[in-house]
Protein backbone atom coordinates (compact mmCIF):
# COMPACT_ATOMS: atom_id res chain seq x y z
CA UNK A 1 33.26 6.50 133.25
CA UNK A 2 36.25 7.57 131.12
CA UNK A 3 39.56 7.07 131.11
CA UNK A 4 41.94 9.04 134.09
CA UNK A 5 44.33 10.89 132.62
CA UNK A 6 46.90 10.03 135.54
CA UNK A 7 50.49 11.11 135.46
CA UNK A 8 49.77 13.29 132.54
CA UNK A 9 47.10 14.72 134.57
CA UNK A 10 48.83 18.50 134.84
CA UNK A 11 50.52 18.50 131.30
CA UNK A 12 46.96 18.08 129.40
CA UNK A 13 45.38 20.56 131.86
CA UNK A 14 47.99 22.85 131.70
CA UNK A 15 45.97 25.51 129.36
CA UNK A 16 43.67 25.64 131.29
CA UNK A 17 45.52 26.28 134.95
CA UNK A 18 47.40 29.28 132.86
CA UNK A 19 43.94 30.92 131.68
CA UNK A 20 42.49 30.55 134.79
CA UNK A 21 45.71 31.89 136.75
CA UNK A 22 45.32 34.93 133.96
CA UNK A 23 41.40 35.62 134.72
CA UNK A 24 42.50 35.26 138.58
CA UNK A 25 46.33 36.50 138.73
CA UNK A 26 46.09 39.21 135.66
CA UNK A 27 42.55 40.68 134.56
CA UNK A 28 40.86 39.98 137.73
CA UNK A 29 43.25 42.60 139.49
CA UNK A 30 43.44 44.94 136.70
CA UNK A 31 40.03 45.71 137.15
CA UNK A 32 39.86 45.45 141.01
CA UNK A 33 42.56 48.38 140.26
CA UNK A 34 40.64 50.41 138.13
CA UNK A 35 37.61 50.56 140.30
CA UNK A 36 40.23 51.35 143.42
CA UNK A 37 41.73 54.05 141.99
CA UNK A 38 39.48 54.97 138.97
CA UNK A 39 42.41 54.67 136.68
CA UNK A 40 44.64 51.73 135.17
CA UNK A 41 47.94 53.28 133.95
CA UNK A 42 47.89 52.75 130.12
CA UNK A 43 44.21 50.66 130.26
CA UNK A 44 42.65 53.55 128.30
CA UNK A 45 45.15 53.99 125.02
CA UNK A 46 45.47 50.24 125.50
CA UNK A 47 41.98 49.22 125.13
CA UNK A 48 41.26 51.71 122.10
CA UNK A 49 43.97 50.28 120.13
CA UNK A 50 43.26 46.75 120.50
CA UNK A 51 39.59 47.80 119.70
CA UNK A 52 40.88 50.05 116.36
CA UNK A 53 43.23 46.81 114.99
CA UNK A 54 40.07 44.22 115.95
CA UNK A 55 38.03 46.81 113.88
CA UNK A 56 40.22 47.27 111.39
CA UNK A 57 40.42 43.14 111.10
CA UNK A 58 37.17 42.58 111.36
CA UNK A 59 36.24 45.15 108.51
CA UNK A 60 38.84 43.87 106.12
CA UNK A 61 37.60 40.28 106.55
CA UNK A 62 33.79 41.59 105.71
CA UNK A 63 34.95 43.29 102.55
CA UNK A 64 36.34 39.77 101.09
CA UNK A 65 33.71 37.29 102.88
CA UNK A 66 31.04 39.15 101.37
CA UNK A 67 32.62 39.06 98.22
CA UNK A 68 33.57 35.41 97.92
CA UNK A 69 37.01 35.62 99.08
CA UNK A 70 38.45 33.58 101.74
CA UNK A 71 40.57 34.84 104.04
CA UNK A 72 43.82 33.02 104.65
CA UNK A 73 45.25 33.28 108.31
CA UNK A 74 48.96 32.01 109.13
CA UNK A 75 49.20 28.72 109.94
CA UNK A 76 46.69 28.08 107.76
CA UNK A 77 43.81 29.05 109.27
CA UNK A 78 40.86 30.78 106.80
CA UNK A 79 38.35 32.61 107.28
CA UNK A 80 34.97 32.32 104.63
CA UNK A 81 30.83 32.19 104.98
CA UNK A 82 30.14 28.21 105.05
CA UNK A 83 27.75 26.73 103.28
CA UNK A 84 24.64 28.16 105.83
CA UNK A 85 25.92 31.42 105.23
CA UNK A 86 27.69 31.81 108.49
CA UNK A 87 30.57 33.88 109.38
CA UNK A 88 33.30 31.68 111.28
CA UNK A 89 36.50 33.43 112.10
CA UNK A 90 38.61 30.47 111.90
CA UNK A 91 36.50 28.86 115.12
CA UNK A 92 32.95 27.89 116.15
CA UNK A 93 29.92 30.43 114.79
CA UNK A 94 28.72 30.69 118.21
CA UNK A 95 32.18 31.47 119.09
CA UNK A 96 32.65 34.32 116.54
CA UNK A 97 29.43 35.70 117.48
CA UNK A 98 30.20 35.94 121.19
CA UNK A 99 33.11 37.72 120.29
CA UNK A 100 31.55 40.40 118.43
CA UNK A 101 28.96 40.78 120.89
CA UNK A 102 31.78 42.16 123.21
CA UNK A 103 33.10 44.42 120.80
CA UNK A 104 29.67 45.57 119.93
CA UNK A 105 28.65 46.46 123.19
CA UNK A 106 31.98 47.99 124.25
CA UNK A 107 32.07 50.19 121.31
CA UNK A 108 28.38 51.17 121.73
CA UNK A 109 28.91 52.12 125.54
CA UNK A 110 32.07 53.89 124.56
CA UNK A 111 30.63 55.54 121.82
CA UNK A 112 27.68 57.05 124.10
CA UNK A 113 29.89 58.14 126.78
CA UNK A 114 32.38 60.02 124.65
CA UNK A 115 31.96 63.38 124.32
CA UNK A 116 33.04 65.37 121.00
CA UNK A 117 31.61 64.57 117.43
CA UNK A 118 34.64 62.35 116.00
CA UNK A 119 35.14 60.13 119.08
CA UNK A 120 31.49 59.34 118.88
CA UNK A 121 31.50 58.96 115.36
CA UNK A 122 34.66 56.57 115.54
CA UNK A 123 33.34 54.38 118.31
CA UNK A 124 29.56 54.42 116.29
CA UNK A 125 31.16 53.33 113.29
CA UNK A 126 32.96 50.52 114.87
CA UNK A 127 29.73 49.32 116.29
CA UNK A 128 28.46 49.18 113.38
CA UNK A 129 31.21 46.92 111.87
CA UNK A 130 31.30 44.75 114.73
CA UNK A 131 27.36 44.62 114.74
CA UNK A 132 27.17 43.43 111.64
CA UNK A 133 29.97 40.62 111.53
CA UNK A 134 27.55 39.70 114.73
CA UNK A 135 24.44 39.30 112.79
CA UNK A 136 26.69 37.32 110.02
CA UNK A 137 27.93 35.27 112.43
CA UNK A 138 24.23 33.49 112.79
CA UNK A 139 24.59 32.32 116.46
CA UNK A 140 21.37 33.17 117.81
CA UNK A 141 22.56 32.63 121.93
CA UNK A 142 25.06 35.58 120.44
CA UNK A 143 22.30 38.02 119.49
CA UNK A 144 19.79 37.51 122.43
CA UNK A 145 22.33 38.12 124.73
CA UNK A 146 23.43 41.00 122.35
CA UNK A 147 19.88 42.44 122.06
CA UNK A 148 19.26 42.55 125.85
CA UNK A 149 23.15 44.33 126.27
CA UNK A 150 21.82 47.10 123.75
CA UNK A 151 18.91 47.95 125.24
CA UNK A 152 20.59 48.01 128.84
CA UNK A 153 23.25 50.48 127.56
CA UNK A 154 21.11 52.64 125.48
CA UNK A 155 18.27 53.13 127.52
CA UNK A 156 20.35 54.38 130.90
CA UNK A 157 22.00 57.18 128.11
CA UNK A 158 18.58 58.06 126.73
CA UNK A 159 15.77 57.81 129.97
CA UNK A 160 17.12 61.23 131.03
CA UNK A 161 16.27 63.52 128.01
CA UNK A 162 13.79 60.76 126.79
CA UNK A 163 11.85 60.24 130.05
CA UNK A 164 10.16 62.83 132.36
CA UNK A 165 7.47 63.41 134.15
CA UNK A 166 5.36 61.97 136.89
CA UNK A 167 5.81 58.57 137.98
CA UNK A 168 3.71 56.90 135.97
CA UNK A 169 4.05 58.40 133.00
CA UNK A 170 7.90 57.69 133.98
CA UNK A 171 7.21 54.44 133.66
CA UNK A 172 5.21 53.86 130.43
CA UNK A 173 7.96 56.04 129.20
CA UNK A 174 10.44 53.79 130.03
CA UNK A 175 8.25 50.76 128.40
CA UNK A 176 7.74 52.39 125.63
CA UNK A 177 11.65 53.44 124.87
CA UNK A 178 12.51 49.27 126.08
CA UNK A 179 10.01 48.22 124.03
CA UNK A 180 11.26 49.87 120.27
CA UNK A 181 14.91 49.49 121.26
CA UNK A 182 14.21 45.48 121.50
CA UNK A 183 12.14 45.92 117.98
CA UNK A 184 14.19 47.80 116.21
CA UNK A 185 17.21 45.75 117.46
CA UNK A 186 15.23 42.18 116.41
CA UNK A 187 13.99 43.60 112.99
CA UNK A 188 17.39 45.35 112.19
CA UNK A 189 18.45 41.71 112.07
CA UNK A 190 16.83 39.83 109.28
CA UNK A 191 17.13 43.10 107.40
CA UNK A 192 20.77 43.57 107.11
CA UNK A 193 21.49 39.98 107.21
CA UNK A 194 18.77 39.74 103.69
CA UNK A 195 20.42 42.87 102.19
CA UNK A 196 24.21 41.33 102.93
CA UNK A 197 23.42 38.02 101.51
CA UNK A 198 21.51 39.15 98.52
CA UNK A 199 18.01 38.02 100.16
CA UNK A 200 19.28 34.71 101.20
CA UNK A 201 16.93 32.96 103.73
CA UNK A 202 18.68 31.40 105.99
CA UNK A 203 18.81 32.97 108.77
CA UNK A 204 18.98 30.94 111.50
CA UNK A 205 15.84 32.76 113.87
CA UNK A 206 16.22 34.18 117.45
CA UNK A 207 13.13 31.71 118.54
CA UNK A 208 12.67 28.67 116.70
CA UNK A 209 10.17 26.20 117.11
CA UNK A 210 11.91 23.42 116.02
CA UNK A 211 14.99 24.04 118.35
CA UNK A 212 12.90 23.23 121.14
CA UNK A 213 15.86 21.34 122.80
CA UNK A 214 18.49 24.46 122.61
CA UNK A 215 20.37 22.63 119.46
CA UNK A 216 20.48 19.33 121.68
CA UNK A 217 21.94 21.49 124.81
CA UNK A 218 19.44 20.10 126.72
CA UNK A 219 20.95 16.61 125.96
CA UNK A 220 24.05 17.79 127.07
CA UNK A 221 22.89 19.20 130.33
CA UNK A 222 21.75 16.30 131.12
CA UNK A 223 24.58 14.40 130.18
CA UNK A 224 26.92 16.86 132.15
CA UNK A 225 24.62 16.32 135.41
CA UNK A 226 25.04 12.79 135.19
CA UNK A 227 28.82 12.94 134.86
CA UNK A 228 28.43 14.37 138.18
CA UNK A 229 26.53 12.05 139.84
CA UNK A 230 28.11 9.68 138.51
CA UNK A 231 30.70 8.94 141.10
CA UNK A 232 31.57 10.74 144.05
CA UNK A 233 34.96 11.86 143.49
CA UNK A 234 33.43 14.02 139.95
CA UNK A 235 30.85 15.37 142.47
CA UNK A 236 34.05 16.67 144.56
CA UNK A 237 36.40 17.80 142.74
CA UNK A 238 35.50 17.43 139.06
CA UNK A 239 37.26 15.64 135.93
CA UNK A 240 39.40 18.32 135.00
CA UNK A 241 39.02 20.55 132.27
CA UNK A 242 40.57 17.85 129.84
CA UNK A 243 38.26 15.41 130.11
CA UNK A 244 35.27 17.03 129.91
CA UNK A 245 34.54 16.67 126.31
CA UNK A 246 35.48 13.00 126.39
CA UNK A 247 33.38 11.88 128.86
CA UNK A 248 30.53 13.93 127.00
CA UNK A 249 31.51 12.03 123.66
CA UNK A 250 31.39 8.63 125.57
CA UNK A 251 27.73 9.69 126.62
CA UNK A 252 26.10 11.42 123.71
CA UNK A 253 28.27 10.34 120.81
CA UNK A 254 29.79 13.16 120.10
CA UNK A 255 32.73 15.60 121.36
CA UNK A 256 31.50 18.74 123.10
CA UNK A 257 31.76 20.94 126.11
CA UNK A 258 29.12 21.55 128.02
CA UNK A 259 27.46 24.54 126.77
CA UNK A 260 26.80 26.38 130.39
CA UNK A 261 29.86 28.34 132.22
CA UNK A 262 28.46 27.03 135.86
CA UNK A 263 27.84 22.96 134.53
CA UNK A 264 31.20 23.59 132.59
CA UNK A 265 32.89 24.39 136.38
CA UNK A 266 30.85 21.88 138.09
CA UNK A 267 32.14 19.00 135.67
CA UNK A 268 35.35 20.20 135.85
CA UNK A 269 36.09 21.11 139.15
CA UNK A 270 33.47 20.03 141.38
CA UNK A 271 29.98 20.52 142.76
CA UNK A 272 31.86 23.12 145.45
CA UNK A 273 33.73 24.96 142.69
CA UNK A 274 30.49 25.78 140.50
CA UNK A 275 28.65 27.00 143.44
CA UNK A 276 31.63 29.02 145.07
CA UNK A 277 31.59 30.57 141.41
CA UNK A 278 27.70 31.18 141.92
CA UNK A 279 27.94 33.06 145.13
CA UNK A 280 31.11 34.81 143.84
CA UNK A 281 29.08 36.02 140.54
CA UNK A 282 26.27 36.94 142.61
CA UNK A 283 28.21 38.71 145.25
CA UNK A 284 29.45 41.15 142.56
CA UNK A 285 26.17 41.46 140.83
CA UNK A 286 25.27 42.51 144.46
CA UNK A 287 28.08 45.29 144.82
CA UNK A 288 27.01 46.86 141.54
CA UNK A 289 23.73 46.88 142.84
CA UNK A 290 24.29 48.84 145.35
CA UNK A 291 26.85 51.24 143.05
CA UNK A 292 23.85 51.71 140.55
CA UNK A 293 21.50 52.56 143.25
CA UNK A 294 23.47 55.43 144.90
CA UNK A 295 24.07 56.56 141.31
CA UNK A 296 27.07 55.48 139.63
CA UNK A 297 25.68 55.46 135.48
CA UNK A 298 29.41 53.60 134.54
CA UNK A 299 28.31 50.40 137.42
CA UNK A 300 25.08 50.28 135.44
CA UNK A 301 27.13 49.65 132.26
CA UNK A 302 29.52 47.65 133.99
CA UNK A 303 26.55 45.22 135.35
CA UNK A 304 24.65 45.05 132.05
CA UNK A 305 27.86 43.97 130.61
CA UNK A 306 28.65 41.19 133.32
CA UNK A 307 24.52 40.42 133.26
CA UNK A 308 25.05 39.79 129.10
CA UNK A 309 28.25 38.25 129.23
CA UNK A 310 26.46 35.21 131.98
CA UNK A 311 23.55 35.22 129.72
CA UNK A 312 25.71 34.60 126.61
CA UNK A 313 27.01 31.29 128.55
CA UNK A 314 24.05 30.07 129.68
CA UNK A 315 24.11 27.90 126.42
CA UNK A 316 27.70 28.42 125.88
CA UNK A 317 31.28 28.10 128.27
CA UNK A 318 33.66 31.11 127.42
CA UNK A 319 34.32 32.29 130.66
CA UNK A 320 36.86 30.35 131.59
CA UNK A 321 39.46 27.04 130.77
CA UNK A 322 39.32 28.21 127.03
CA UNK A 323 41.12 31.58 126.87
CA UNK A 324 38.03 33.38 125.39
CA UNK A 325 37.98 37.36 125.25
CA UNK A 326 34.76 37.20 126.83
CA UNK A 327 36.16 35.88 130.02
CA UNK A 328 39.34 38.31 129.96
CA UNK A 329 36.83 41.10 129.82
CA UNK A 330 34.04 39.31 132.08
CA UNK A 331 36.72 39.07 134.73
CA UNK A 332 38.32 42.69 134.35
CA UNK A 333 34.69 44.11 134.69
CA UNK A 334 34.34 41.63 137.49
CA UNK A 335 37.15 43.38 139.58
CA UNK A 336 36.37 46.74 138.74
CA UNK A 337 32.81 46.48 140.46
CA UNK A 338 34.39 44.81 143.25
CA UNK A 339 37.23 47.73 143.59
CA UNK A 340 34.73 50.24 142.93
CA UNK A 341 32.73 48.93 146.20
CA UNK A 342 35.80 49.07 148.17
CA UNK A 343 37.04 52.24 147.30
CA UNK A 344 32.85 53.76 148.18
CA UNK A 345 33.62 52.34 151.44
CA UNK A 346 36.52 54.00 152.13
CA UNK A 347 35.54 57.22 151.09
CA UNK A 348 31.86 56.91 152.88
CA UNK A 349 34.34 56.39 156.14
CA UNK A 350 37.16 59.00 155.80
CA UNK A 351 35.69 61.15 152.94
CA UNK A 352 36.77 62.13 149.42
């Protein structure tokens, strides 16, 4: 099934080995660091000023979009609402859309946390932009994911002033603050995107009945399990990276990844790989379980992050192999909940 790429092999897969040697070599420690030591020189400033140019980007290309304008990138890349009314920045809408979703949710968490009225108003405001290129953006994996990071951050900043009490009413306080952050989130939606685009109606919507198949990811799926089966060598140790999409195309008809981080791995690398990335997901998941529960409010945004970022790519693959934000930050978050165990352990033995 396909065509071996053989003595070219490394060349064509060479993008790939360098962004996963960055998530692995680079962002992966960075973070381990900053949970260690509870600082990264430089990660603060750093972080605020790629988020203020992004921002400032971002907010320039919604002023022309919405007016008609494209926006010309060099190289000759552009940047325009297609004919659905989607916002593409020069890539795939569910690609724009995941990318906003990050900055959304980072500038939301770091607007809560801040203390003093212009940081919070700063860090609101560029929610706000970022929110809204996310809702123009139309991918709908992009807002779930979104929606369920919002009310995760939010609610741990509100259910102490919001939610007292005995247990129970604890409880249906808690239900009740979920339950209007999810509405107001979903409802926000078709409202800004109608006023933006002058009432326009399509929307594409969160749950759609005639999408029962994902957008034919279900095809894919399948397709991507069979590549696996398919011979014992893919099983093993995978295609590569390369040929993924090529063996998909000979398949389904058409050229595609696979639309899941783990069956993206699997494919690529191997049966082993994909679940050595399972238990290594899950083994962090664990370690910020255990943060949360003996208190820690920043592991609690740190998992709801991590928890939105895999639920983003369950339909999609930007975790890895394609040099996606998502996975620089997925993988920096990712280390700082592992560093942030280590360094608990060390002062539970010796003492701050």
């Amino acid at each position: 099934m396909g065509a071996r790429l053989g003595a070219n092999e490394f060349l064509a897969n060479r993008k790939y080995i360098m962004d996963t040697l960055a998530l692995f070599g680079i962002f992966f420690p960075l973070g381990y660091r900053w949970g260690r030591t509870g600082r990264v020189s430089g990660s603060g400033p750093a972080v605020c000023v790629i988020l203020a140019c992004w921002t400032v980007f971002i907010s320039y290309v919604l002023i022309n979009v919405l007016r008609g304008v494209t926006v010309e990138l060099p190289g000759g890349g552009r940047i325009c609402m297609d004919g659905m009314g989607t916002l593409r920045l020069n890539c795939h809408y569910n690609t724009t859309g995941a990318l906003e979703m990050l900055f959304f949710l980072v500038s939301l968490a770091l607007a809560l946390s801040r203390k003093g009225l212009l940081p919070k108003a700063a860090f609101g405001l560029a929610s706000a932009i970022h929110y809204t290129a996310l809702v123009l953006s139309n991918s709908r994996t992009a807002y779930v994911s979104a929606l369920f990071g919002f009310v995760g951050i939010v609610f741990v900043y509100v259910r102490r002033s919001v939610c007292r009490g005995k247990r129970v009413r604890r409880l249906l306080s808690e239900a009740a603050v979920i339950a209007l952050l999810a509405a107001g989130f979903y409802l926000m939606r078709g409202a800004l995107y109608s006023l933006l685009r002058g009432g326009s109606s399509q929307l594409r919507e969160v749950i759609d009945s005639t999408t029962a198949s994902f957008t034919g990811r279900t095809d894919i799926w399948a397709g991507a399990l069979r590549i696996m089966v398919s011979d014992i060598q893919y099983l093993l140790f995978g295609v590569t990276p390369a040929e993924v999409r090529g063996l998909i195309q000979e398949l389904l008809g058409y050229r595609v990844y696979t639309h899941n981080q783990f069956l993206e791995t699997g494919v690529a690398l191997g049966a082993p790989a994909m679940l050595a990335l399972g238990v290594w997901v899950l083994m962090i998941l664990a370690s910020g379980v255990r943060q949360i529960k003996a208190g820690d409010r920043q592991a609690y945004v740190s998992v709801i992050l991590i928890l939105t970022l895999l639920l983003a790519n369950t339909t999609e693959a930007t975790l890895m192999f394609y040099e996606y934000a998502t996975g620089h930050a997925f993988f920096l978050l990712c280390g700082r909940v592992y560093g942030k165990t280590l360094r608990n352990e060390d002062l539970s033995k010796t003492g701050p």
